[in-house]
Protein backbone atom coordinates (compact mmCIF):
# COMPACT_ATOMS: atom_id res chain seq x y z
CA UNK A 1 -19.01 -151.18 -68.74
CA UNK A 2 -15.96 -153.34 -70.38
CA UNK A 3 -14.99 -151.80 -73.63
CA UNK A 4 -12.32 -152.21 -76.37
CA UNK A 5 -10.29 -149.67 -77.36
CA UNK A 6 -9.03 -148.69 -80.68
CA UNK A 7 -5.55 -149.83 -80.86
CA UNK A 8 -5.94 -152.65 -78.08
CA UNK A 9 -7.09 -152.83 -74.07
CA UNK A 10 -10.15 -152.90 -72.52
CA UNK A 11 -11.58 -149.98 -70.74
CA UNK A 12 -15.13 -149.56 -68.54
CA UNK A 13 -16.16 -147.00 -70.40
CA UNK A 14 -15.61 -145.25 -73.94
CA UNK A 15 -15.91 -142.05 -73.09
CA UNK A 16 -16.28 -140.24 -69.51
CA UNK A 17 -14.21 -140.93 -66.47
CA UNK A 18 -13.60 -144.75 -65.76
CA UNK A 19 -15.12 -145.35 -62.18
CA UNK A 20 -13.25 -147.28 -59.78
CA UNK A 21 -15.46 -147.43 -57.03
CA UNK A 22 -15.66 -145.06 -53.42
CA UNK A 23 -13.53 -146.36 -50.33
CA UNK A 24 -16.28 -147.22 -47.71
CA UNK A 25 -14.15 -144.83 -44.73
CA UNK A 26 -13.16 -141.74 -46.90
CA UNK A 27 -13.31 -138.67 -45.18
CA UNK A 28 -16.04 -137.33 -47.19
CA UNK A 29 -18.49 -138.13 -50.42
CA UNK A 30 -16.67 -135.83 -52.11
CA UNK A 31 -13.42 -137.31 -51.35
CA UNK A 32 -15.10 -140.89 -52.54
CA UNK A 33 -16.30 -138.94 -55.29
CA UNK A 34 -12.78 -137.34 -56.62
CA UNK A 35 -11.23 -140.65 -55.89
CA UNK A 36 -13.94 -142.37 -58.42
CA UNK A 37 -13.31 -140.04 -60.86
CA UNK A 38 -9.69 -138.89 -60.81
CA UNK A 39 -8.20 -141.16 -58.61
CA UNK A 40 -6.67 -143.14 -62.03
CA UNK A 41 -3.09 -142.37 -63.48
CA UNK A 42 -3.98 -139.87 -66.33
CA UNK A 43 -3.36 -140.78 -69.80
CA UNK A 44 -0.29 -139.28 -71.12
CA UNK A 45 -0.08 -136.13 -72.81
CA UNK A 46 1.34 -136.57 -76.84
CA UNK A 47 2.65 -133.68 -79.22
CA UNK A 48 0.06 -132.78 -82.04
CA UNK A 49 2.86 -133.98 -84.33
CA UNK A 50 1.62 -133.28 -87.82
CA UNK A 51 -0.72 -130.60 -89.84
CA UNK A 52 -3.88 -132.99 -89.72
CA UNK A 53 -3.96 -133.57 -85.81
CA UNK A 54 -3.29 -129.96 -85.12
CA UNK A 55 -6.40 -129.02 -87.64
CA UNK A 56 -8.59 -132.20 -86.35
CA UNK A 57 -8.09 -130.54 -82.69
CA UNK A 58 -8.23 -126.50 -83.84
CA UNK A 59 -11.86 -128.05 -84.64
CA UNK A 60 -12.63 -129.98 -81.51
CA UNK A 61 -11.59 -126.36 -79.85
CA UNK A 62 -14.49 -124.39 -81.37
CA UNK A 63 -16.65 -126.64 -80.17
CA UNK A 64 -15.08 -126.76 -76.62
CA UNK A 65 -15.98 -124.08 -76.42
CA UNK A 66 -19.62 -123.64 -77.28
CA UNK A 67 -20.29 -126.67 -75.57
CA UNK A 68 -18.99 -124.82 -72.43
CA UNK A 69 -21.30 -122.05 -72.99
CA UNK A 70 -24.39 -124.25 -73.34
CA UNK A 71 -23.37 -126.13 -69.92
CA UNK A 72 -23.70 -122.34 -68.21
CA UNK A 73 -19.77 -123.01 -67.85
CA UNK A 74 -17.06 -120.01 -68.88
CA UNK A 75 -15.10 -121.35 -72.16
CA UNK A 76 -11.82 -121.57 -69.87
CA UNK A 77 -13.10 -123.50 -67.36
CA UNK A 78 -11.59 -126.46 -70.29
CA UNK A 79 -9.19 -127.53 -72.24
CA UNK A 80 -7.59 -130.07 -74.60
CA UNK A 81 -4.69 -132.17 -75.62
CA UNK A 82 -4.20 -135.12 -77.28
CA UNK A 83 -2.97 -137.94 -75.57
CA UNK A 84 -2.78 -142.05 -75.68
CA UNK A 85 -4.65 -145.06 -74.37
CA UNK A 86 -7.97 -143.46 -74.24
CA UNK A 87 -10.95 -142.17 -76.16
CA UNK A 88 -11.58 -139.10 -73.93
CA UNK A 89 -11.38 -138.52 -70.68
CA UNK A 90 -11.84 -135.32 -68.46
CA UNK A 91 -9.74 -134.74 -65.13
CA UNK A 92 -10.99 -132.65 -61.80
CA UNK A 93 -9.44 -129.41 -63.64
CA UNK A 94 -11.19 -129.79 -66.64
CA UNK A 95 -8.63 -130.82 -69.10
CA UNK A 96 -10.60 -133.49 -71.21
CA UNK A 97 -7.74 -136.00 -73.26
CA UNK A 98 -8.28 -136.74 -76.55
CA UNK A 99 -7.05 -140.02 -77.55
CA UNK A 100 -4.99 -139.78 -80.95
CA UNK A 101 -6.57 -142.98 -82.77
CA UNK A 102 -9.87 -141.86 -81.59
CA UNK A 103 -8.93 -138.03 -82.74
CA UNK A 104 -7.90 -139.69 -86.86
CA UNK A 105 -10.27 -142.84 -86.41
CA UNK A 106 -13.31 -140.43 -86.28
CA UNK A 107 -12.10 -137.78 -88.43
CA UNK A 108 -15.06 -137.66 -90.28
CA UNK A 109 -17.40 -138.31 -88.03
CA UNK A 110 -17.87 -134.90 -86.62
CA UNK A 111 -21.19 -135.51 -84.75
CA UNK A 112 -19.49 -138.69 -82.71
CA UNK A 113 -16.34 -136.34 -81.81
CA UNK A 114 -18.63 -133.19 -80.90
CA UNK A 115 -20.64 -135.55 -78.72
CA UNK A 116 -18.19 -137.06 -76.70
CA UNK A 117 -16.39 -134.24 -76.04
CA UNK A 118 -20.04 -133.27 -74.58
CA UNK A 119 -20.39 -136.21 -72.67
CA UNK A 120 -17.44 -134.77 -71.18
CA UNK A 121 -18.21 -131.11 -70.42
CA UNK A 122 -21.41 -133.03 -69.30
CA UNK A 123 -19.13 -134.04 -66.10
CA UNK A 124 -18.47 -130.19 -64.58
CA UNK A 125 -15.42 -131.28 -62.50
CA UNK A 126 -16.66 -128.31 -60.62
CA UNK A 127 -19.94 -128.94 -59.91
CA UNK A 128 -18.59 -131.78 -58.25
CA UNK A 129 -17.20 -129.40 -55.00
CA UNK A 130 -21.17 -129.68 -54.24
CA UNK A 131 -20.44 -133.09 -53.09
CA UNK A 132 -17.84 -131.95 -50.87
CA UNK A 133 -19.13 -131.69 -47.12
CA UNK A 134 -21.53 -134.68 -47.84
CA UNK A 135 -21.61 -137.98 -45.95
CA UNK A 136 -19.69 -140.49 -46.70
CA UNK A 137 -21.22 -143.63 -49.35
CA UNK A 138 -21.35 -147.27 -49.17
CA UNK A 139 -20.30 -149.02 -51.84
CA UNK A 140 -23.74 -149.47 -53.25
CA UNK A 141 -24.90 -145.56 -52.68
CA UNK A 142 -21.65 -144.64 -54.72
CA UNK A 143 -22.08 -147.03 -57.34
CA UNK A 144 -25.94 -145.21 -57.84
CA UNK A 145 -24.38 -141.78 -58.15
CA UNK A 146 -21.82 -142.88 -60.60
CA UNK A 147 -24.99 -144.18 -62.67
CA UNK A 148 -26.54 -141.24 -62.14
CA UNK A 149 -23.69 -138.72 -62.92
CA UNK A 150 -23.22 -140.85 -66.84
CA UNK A 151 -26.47 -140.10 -66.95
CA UNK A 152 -26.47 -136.15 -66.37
CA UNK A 153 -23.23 -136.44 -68.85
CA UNK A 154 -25.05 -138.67 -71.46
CA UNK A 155 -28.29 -136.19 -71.04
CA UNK A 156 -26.50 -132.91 -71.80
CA UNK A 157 -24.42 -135.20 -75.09
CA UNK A 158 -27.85 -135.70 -76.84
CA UNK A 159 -29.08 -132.26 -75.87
CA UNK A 160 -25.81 -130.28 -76.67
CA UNK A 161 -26.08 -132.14 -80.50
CA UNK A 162 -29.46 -131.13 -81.04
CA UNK A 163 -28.52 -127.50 -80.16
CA UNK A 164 -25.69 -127.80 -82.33
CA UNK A 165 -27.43 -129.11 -84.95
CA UNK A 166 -25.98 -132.63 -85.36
CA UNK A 167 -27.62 -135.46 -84.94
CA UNK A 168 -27.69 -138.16 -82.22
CA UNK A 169 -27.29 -141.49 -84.11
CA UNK A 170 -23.74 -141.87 -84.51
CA UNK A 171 -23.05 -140.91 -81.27
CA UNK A 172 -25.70 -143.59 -79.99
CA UNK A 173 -24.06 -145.96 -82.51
CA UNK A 174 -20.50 -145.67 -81.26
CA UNK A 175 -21.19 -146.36 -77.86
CA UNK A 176 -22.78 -149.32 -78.38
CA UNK A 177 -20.72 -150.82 -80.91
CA UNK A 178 -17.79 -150.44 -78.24
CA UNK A 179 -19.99 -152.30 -75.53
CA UNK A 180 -18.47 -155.71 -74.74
CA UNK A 181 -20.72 -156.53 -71.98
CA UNK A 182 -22.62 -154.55 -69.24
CA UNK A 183 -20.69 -153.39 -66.16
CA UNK A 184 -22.05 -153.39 -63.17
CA UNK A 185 -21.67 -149.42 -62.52
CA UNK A 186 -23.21 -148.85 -65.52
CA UNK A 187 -26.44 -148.45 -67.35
CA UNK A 188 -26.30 -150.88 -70.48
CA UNK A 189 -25.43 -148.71 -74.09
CA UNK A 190 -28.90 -149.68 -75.28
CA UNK A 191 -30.52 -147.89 -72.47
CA UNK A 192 -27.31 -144.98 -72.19
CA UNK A 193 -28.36 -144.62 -76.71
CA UNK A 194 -31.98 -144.01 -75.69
CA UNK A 195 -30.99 -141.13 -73.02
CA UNK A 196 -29.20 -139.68 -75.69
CA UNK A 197 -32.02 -140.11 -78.40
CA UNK A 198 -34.28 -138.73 -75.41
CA UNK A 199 -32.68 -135.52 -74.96
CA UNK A 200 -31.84 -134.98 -78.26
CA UNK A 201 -35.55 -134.79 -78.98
CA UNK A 202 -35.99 -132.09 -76.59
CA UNK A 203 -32.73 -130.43 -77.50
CA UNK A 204 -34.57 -130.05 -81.03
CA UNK A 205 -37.83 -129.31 -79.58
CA UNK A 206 -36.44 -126.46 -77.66
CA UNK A 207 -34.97 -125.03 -80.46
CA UNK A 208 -37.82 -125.50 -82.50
CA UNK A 209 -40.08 -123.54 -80.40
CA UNK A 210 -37.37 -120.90 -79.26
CA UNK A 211 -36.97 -120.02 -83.37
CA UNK A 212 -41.15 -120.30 -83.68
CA UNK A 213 -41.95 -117.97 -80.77
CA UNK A 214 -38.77 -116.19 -80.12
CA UNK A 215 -36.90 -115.84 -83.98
CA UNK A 216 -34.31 -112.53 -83.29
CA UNK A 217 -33.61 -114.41 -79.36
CA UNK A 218 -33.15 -117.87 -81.02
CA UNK A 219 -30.87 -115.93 -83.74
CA UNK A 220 -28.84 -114.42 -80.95
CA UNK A 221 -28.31 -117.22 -78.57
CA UNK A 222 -28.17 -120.28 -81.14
CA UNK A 223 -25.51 -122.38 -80.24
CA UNK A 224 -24.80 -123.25 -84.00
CA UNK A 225 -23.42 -119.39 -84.28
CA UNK A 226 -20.82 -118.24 -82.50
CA UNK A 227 -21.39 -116.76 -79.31
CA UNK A 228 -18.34 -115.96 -77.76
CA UNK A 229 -14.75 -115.83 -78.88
CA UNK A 230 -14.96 -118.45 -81.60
């Protein structure tokens, strides 16, 4: 979907990898499917110049890592850095770029940061080696699995908040107040917001029962606490 970005440009997407579309003879889908997502110059790497960027990403980190944990992912299978031209964007090894104006732009929106950093983690570069000794796509086919892989990354977003204990709306909010007009590889933001909203609700209803049924298990694995190196 055509976006604007902070600061100038246009991008497909506001967060997530920007789809170019599979090559119709590639070797493999999951050569289509590497060259879809990573098959774009990345964006480049800045300095965290001054005390507030450094702090804004120290926070970002923390989470990084407990969203890892709640994809079933090890905390170092990511990273960050801030970078320019872009919201956020992950790459095949898992380094997700935080865009600078995005990073002080949203400074205080804590939810909207959290949760597209977990659109992000929602990717799993790695998961994507499953794709690997598949068939090759048409155009079409790979244009449905792009849909389908936002989707998985906009599903685990709304359900990663709710675990966290943030809410959804801002999140849903941003990305369609960044919507120009519907792309063609992907869902519209109205429908993206409501698979969000969707799996926040059972994010929270999971949690709700787990703490009901299950208090001293829900008190050990919450993902609001810290469960691994912090």
């Amino acid at each position: 979907m055509a976006t604007r970005v902070p600061g100038g440009g246009v991008a497909k997407n506001p967060f997530g990898p920007t789809w170019v579309g599979g090559k119709e003879q590639a070797q493999s889908l999951g050569d289509q499917v590497q060259d879809s997502l990573f098959g774009r110059p990345k964006p480049p790497v800045l300095d965290e110049d001054d005390v507030e960027i450094s702090a804004l990403m120290a926070r970002l980190h923390v989470y990084r890592k407990k969203l890892a944990r709640l994809v079933g992912d090890a905390e170092s299978d990511y990273d960050l850095c801030l970078s320019a031209g872009t919201i956020a964007a992950i790459d095949g090894e898992g380094m997700i770029y935080v865009g600078r104006e995005f990073l002080l732009g949203k400074a205080e929106e804590v939810d909207t940061q959290v949760g597209v950093i977990a659109h992000e983690i929602g990717h799993r570069p790695k998961r994507w080696n499953e794709y690997r000794e598949a068939r090759p796509q048409t155009q079409a086919e790979l244009a449905d699995l792009c849909r389908l892989e936002e989707t998985r990354a906009d599903y685990f977003a709304g359900h990663a908040l709710a675990q966290l204990g943030f809410e959804c709306e801002p999140l849903c909010a941003f990305l369609i107040g960044m919507q120009v007009h519907p792309h063609p590889e992907y869902f519209s933001a109205d429908l993206r917001a409501k698979t969000i909203r969707e799996a926040h609700a059972a994010g929270l209803r999971k949690k709700t029962n787990l703490k009901k049924f299950f208090p001293e298990l829900a008190r050990m694995t919450s993902a609001s606490g810290d469960l691994g190196d912090g």
